[in-house]
Each structure stands twice: as C-alpha cells, then as structure tokens.
Protein backbone atom coordinates (compact mmCIF):
# COMPACT_ATOMS: atom_id res chain seq x y z
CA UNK A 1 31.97 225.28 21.91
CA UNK A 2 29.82 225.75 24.68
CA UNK A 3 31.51 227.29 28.03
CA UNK A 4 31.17 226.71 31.73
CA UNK A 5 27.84 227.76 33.96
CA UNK A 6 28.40 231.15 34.68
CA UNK A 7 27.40 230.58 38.38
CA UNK A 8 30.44 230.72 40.69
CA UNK A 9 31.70 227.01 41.58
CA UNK A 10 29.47 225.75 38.84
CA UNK A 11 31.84 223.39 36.35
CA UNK A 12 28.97 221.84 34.11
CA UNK A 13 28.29 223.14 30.68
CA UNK A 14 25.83 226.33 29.97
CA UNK A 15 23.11 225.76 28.01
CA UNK A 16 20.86 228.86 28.58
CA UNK A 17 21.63 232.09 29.10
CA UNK A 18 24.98 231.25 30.29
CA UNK A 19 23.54 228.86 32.48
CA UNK A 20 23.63 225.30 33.32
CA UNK A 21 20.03 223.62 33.14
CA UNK A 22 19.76 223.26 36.49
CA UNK A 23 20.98 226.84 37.39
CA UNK A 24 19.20 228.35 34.79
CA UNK A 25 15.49 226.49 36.21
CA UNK A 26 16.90 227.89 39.71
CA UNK A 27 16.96 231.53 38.41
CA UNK A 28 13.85 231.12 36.59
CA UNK A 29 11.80 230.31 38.99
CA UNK A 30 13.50 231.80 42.17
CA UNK A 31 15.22 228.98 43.48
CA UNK A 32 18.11 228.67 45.93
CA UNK A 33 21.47 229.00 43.04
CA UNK A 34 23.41 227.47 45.65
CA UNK A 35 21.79 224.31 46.47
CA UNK A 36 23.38 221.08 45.51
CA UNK A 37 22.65 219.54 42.47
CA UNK A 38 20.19 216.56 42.83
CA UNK A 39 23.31 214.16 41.17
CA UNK A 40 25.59 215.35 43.54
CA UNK A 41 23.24 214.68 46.96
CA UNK A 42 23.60 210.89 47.34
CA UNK A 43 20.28 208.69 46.84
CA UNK A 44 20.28 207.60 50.36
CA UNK A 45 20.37 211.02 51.65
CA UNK A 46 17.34 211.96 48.87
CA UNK A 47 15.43 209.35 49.46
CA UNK A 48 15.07 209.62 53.08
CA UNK A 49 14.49 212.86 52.66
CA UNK A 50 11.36 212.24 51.63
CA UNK A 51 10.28 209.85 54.76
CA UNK A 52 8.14 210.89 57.68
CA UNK A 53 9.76 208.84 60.29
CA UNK A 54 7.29 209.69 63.07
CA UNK A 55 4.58 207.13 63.58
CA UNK A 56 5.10 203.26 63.48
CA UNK A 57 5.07 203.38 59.50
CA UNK A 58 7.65 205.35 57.78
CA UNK A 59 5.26 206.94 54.99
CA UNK A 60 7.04 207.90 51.54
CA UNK A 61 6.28 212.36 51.42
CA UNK A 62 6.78 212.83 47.65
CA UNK A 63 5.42 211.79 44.59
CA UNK A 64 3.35 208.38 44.40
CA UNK A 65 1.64 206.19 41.43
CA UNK A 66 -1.88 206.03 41.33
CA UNK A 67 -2.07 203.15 43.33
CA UNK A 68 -0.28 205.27 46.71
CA UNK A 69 3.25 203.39 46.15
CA UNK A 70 5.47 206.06 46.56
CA UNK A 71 8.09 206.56 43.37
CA UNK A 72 11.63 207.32 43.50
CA UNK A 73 14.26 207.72 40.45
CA UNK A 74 17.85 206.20 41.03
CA UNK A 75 20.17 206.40 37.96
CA UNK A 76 17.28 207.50 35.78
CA UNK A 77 15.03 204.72 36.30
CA UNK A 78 11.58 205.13 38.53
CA UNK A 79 11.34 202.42 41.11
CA UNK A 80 8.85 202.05 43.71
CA UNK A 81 9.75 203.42 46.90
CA UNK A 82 9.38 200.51 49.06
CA UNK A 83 11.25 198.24 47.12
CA UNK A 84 14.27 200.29 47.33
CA UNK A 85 13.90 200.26 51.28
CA UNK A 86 13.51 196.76 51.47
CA UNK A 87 16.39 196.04 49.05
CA UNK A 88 18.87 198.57 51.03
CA UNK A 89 17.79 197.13 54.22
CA UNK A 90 17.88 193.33 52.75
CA UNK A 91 19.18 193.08 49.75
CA UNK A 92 17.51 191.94 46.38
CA UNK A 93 14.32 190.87 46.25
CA UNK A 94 14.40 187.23 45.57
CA UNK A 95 13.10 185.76 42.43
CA UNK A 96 9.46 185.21 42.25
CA UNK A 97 8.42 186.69 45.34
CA UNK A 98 6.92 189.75 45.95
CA UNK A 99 6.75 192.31 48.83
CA UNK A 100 3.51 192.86 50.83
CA UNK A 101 3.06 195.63 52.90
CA UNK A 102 2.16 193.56 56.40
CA UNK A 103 0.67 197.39 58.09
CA UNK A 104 -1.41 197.47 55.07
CA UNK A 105 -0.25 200.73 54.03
CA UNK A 106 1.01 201.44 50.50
CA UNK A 107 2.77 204.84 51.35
CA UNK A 108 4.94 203.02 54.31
CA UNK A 109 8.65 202.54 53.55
CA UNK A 110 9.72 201.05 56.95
CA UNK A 111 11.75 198.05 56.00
CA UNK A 112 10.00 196.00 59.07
CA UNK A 113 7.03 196.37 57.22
CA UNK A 114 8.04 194.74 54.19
CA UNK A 115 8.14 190.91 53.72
CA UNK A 116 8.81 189.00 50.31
CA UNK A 117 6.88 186.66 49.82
CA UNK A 118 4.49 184.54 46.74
CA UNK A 119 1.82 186.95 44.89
CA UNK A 120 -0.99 184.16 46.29
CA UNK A 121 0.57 184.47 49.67
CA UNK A 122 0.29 188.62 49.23
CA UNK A 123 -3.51 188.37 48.43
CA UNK A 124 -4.37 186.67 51.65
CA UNK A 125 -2.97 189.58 52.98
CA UNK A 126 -5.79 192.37 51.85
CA UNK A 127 -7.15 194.72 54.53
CA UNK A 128 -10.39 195.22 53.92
CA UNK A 129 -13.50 195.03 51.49
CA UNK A 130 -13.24 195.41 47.63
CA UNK A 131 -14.13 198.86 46.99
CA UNK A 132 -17.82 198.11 44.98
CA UNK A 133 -18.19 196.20 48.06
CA UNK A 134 -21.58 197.63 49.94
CA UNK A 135 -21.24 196.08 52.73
CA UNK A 136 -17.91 197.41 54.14
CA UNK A 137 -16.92 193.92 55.02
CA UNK A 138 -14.86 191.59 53.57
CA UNK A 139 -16.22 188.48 52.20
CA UNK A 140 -19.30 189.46 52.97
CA UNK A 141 -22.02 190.93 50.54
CA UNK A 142 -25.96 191.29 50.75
CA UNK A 143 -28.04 188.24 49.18
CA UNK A 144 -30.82 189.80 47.61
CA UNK A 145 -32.77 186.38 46.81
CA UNK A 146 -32.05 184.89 50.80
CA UNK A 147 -32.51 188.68 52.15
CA UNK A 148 -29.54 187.66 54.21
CA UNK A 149 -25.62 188.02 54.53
CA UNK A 150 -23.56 185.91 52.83
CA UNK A 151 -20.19 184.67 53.93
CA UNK A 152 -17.46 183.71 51.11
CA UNK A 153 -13.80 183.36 50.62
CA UNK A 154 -11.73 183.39 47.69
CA UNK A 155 -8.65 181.61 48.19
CA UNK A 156 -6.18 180.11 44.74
CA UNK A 157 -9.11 181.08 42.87
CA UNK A 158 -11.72 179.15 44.33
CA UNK A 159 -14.95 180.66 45.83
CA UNK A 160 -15.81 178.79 49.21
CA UNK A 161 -19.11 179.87 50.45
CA UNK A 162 -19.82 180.12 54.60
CA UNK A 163 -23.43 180.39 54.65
CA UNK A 164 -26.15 183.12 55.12
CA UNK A 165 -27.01 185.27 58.52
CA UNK A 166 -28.81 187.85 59.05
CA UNK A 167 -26.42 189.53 60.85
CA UNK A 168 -23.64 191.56 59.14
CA UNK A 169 -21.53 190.70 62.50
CA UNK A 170 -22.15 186.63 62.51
CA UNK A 171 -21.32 186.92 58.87
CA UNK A 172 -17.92 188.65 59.19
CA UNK A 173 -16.90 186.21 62.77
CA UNK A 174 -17.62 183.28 60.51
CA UNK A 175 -15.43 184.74 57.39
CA UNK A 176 -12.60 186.20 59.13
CA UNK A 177 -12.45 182.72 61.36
CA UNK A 178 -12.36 180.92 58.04
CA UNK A 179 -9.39 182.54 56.69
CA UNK A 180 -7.61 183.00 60.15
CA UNK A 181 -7.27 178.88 59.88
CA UNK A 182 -7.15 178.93 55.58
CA UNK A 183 -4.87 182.34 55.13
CA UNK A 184 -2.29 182.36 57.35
CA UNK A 185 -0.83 185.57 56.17
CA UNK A 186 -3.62 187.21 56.30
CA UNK A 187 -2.51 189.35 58.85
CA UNK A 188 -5.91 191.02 60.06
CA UNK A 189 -7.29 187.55 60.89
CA UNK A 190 -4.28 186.67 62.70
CA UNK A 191 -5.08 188.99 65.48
CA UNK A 192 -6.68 188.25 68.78
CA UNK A 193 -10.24 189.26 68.96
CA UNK A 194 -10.44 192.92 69.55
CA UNK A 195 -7.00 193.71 69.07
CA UNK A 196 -5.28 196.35 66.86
C-alpha cells in the first residue's frame, strides 16, 4: 500500500522516493516543492499565462506545432491554442467552419483576431507568396518563355490568368485588384492603397 507524498501539505500518493511524481521531478531537478500542481492551477489561469498581451496580437509564449499554432493540453487532450481562445470568448466553433487568423499571424490568440468561417473562404485569406515562390509576390511568378511577369489567381480551384508585364509592380496592382473584387476575405486586398 503505497503512502502519502512525504512533502508537507502534499495528499497524493508517493511513487518515488517517498515522493509524489510531481514532487519528486521538483526535487530532481531543483524546482520550487511548493508550487501548485499544474491540475490544481485552473486552465484559464495556465493558459493565459502563456500570452504576451502587449502588442495588437496576443501571441501564444509556449510550445507550438510545426506550423507556429501554439498548443495547449486541457483534460489531457492537446488543442490548438487559438481555438480554445476563440471558443472561451465565443463558444464552439460551429460545424464546418473553420477559424482564420484575419492579422495573419499563427502564434496570435486574441479572440478579435479569430473569425470562423468556410476552409475556401480561409484560403482567400493568405498573406503573402507561397514559399518556392521567387518572386516574393503573390500570384505573381517569372515567365521564362514571355521574359515577363505573370499575373494569376487561384480561386475554388481554378487558375485565372491576368496577363504578362514587365514590371513586378504592374503585375502585383493587377493581381491584388483582381482578388480585392473576387476574394472578399482576403483581407490584404481589402485595404486602401498604402495602408497597413
């Protein structure tokens, strides 16, 4: 029969050394023996514990997938950190929508961030080029047979092409103006001209 944690106040079972697990990683490694126990801090207060609250977005500080969501564990389970926000601030996400990230940034957890909406309508949403893209711009890649750029647009999987230029800028006015009127939440091209 295995007794109590030997460390004063401590009710859970010892496993090691007379030692709870968790008290028993605290004294191997040098830990604080009195902090609270991660089950008995409520998720709330560990979650936003790990939120830089300073700037506009509120980016996630701990551990994140490989895509830069941030991850968070509640009851065992590892969700993505954003979706908890958005579901504490608005409750369940609802069926067949997904949430988009309207500042563009993966890491943010701000709830006004955060909109559900379709997976098609999300994709309209992108911020910039694909990454093999050499050009930097989106929609807009280098023609080697024209020597020109060339202006395209995906949009429900159908490849509309804007013409060629041989100017990287005319290319990317024509592009963004196309999906400004055909992408409507795509964000970027949303903006005014020169605005942030």
């Amino acid at each position: 029969m295995n007794a109590n944690c030997k460390h004063p106040g401590c009710a859970r079972r010892s496993c090691s050394a007379g030692y709870c697990n968790a008290h028993h990683l605290r004294q191997v490694r040098g830990s604080d023996m009195d902090a609270p126990h991660r089950s008995d801090v409520p998720p709330e207060d560990r979650f936003w514990s790990k939120v830089n609250k300073t700037g506009d977005c509120w980016l996630w500080t701990a551990s994140k997938d490989w895509h830069g969501y941030g991850s968070f564990a509640i009851d065992r389970t590892m969700c993505r950190a954003h979706r908890v926000a958005y579901i504490w601030a608005n409750g369940p996400i609802p069926d067949g929508l997904t949430l988009d990230h309207m500042c563009g940034n993966r890491a943010c957890v701000n709830p006004d961030h955060l909109r559900a909406i379709t997976n098609t309508q999300n994709h309209q949403n992108r911020q910039g080029a694909d990454i093999d893209n050499a050009s930097g711009v989106r929609g807009v890649s280098w023609s080697v047979a024209s020597k020109k750029w060339q202006a395209k647009a995906e949009l429900n999987g159908k490849q509309h092409f804007l013409g060629l230029f041989t100017e990287i800028a005319a290319a990317e006015a024509v592009v963004s103006e196309w999906r400004r009127i055909n992408m409507p939440y795509s964000l970027m091209d949303q903006r005014p001209a020169g605005r942030e």
